[in-house]
N, C-alpha and C. Protein backbone atom coordinates (compact mmCIF):
# COMPACT_ATOMS: atom_id res chain seq x y z
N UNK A 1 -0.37 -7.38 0.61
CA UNK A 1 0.13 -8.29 -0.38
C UNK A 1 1.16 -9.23 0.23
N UNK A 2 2.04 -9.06 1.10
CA UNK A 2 3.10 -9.49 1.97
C UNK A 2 2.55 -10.43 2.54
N UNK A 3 1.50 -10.36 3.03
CA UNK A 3 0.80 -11.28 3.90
C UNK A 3 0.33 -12.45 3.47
N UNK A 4 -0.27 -12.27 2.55
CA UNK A 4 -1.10 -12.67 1.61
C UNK A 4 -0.29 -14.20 0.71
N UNK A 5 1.09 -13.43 0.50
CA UNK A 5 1.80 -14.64 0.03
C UNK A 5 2.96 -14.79 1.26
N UNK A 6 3.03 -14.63 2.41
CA UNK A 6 3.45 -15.61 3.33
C UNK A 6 2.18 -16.63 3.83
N UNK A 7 1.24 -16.02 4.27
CA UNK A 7 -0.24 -17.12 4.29
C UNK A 7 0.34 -18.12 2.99
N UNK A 8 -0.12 -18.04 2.33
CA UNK A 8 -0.23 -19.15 0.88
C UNK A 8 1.06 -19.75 1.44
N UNK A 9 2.09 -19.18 1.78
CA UNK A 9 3.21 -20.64 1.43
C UNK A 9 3.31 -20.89 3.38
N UNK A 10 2.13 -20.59 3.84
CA UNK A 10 2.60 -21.49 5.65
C UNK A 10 3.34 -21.05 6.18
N UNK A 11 3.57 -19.77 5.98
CA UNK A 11 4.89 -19.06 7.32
C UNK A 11 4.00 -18.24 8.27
N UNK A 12 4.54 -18.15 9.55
CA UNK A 12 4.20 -17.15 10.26
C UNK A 12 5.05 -16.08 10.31
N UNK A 13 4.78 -14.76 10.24
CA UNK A 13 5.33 -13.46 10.57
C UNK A 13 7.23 -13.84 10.98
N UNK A 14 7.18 -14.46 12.25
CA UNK A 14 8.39 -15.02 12.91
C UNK A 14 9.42 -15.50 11.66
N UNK A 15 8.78 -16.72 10.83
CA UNK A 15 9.40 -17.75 10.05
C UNK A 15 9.89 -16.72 8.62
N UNK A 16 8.93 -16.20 8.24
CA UNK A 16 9.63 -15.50 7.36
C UNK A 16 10.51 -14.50 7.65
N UNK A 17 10.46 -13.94 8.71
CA UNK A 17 11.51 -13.04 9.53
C UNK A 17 12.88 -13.53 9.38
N UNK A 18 12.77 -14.90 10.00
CA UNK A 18 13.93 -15.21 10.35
C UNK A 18 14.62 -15.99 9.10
N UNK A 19 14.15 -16.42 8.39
CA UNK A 19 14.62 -16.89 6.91
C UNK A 19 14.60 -15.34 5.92
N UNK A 20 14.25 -14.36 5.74
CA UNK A 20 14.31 -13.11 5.46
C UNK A 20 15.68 -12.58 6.16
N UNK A 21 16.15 -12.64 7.36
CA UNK A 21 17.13 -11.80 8.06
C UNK A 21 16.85 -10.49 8.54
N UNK A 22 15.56 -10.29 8.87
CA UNK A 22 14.85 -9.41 9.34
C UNK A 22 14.18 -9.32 10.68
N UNK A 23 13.55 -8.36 11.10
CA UNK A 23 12.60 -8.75 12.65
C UNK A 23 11.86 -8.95 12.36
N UNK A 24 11.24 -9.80 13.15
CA UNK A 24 9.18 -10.17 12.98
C UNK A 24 8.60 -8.42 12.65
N UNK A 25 9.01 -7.91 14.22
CA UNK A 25 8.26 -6.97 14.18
C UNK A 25 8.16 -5.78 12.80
N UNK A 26 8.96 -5.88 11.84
CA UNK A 26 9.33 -5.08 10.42
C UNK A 26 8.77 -5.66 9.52
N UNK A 27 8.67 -7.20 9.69
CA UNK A 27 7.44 -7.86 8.66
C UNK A 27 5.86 -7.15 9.08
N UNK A 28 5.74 -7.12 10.36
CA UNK A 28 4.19 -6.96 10.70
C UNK A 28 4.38 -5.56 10.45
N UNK A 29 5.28 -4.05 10.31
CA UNK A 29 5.18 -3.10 9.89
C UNK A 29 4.91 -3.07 8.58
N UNK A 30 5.33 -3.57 7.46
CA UNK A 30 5.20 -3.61 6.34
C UNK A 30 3.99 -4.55 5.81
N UNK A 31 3.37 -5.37 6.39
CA UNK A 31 2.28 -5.58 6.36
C UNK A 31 0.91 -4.46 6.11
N UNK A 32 0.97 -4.54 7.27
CA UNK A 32 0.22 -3.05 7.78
C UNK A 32 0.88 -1.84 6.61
N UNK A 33 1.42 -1.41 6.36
CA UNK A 33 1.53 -0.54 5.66
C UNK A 33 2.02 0.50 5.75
N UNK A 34 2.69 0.21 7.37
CA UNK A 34 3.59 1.59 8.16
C UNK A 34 4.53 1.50 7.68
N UNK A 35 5.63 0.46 6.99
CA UNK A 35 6.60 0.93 6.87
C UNK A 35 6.95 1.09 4.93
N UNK A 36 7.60 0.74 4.49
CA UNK A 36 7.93 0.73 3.20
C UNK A 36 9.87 -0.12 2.76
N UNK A 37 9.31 -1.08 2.38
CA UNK A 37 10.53 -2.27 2.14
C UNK A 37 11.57 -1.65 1.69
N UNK A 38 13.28 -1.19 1.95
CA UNK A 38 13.76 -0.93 0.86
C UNK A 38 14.31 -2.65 -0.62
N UNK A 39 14.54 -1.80 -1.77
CA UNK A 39 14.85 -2.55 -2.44
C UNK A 39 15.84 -3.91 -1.91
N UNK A 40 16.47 -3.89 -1.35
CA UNK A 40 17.08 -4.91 -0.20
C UNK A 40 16.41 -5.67 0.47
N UNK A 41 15.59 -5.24 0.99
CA UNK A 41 14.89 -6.09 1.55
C UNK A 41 13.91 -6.72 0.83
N UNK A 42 13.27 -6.24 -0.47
CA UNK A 42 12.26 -7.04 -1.06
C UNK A 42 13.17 -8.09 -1.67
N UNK A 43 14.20 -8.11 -2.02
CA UNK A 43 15.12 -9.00 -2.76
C UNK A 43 15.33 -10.32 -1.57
N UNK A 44 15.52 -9.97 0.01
CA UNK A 44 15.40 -10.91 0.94
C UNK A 44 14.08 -11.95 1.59
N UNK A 45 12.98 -10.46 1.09
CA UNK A 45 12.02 -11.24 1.40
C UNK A 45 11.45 -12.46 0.11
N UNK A 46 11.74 -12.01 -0.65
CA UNK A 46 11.52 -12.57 -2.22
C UNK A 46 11.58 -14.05 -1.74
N UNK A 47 13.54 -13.71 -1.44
CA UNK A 47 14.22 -15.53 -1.53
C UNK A 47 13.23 -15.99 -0.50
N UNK A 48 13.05 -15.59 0.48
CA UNK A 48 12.65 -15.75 1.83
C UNK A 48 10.96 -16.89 1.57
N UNK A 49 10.62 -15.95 -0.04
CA UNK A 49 9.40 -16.71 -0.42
C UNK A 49 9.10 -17.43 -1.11
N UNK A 50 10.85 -17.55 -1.82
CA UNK A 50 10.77 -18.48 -2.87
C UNK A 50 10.13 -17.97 -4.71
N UNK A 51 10.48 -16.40 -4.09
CA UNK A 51 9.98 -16.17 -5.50
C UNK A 51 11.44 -14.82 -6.22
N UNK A 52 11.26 -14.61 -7.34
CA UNK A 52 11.98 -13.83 -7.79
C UNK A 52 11.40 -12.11 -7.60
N UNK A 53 11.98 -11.71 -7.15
CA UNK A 53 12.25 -10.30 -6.64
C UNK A 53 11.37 -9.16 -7.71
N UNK A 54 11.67 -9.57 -9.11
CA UNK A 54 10.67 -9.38 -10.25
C UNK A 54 8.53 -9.35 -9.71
N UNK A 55 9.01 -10.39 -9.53
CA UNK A 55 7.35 -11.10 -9.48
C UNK A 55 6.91 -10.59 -8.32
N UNK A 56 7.22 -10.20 -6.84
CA UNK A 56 6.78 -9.43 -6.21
C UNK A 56 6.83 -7.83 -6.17
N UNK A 57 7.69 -7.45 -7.19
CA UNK A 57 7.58 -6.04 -7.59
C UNK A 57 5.91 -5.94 -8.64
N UNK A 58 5.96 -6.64 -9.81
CA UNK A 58 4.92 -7.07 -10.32
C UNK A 58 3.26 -7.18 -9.47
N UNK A 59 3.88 -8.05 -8.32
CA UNK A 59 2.63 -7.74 -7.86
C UNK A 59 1.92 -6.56 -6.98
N UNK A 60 2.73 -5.85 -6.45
CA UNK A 60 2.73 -4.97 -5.96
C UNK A 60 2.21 -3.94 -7.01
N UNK A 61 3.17 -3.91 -8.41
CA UNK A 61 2.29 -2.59 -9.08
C UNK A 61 1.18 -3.50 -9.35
N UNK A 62 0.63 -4.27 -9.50
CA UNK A 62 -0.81 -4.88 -10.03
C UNK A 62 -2.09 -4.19 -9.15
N UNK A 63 -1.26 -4.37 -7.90
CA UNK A 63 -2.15 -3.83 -6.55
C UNK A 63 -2.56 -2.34 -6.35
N UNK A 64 -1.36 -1.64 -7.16
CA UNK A 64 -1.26 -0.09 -6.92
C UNK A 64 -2.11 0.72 -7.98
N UNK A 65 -2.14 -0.67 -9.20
CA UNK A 65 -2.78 0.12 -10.34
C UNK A 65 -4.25 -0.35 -10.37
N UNK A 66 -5.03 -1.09 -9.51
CA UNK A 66 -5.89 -1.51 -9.26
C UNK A 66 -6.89 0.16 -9.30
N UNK A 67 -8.11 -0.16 -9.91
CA UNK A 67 -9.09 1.32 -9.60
C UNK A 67 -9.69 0.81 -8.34
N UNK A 68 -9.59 2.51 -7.89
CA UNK A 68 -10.28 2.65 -6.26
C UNK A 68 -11.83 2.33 -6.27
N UNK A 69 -12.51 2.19 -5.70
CA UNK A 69 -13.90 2.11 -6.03
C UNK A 69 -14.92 3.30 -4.99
């Protein structure tokens, strides 16, 4: 999901890193799915995307409550 809306708004891994206050390499963990954001950091990556901290929690459960197939 992370990915997904840095793609859409034109960042690379790096760019949102560094406007986030984070490492590249912790974006591409949480991508992938190795790591797990704390609440802090989704609030950085949020601004980072220009969205409210809300709306990527939102999308995230949208994703989680999705049926498996």
């Amino acid at each position: 999901m992370l990915r997904a809306l840095r793609v859409e708004r034109g960042l690379s891994q790096e760019a949102l890193a560094l406007e986030a206050g984070v490492q590249r390499n912790y974006v591409s963990l949480i991508e992938r799915g190795v790591n797990q954001p704390t609440i802090t950091i989704i609030f950085k990556l949020a601004a980072a995307l220009e969205m409210n901290p809300s709306q990527v929690v939102e999308l995230v459960e949208k994703e989680c409550l999705k049926p498996s197939h």
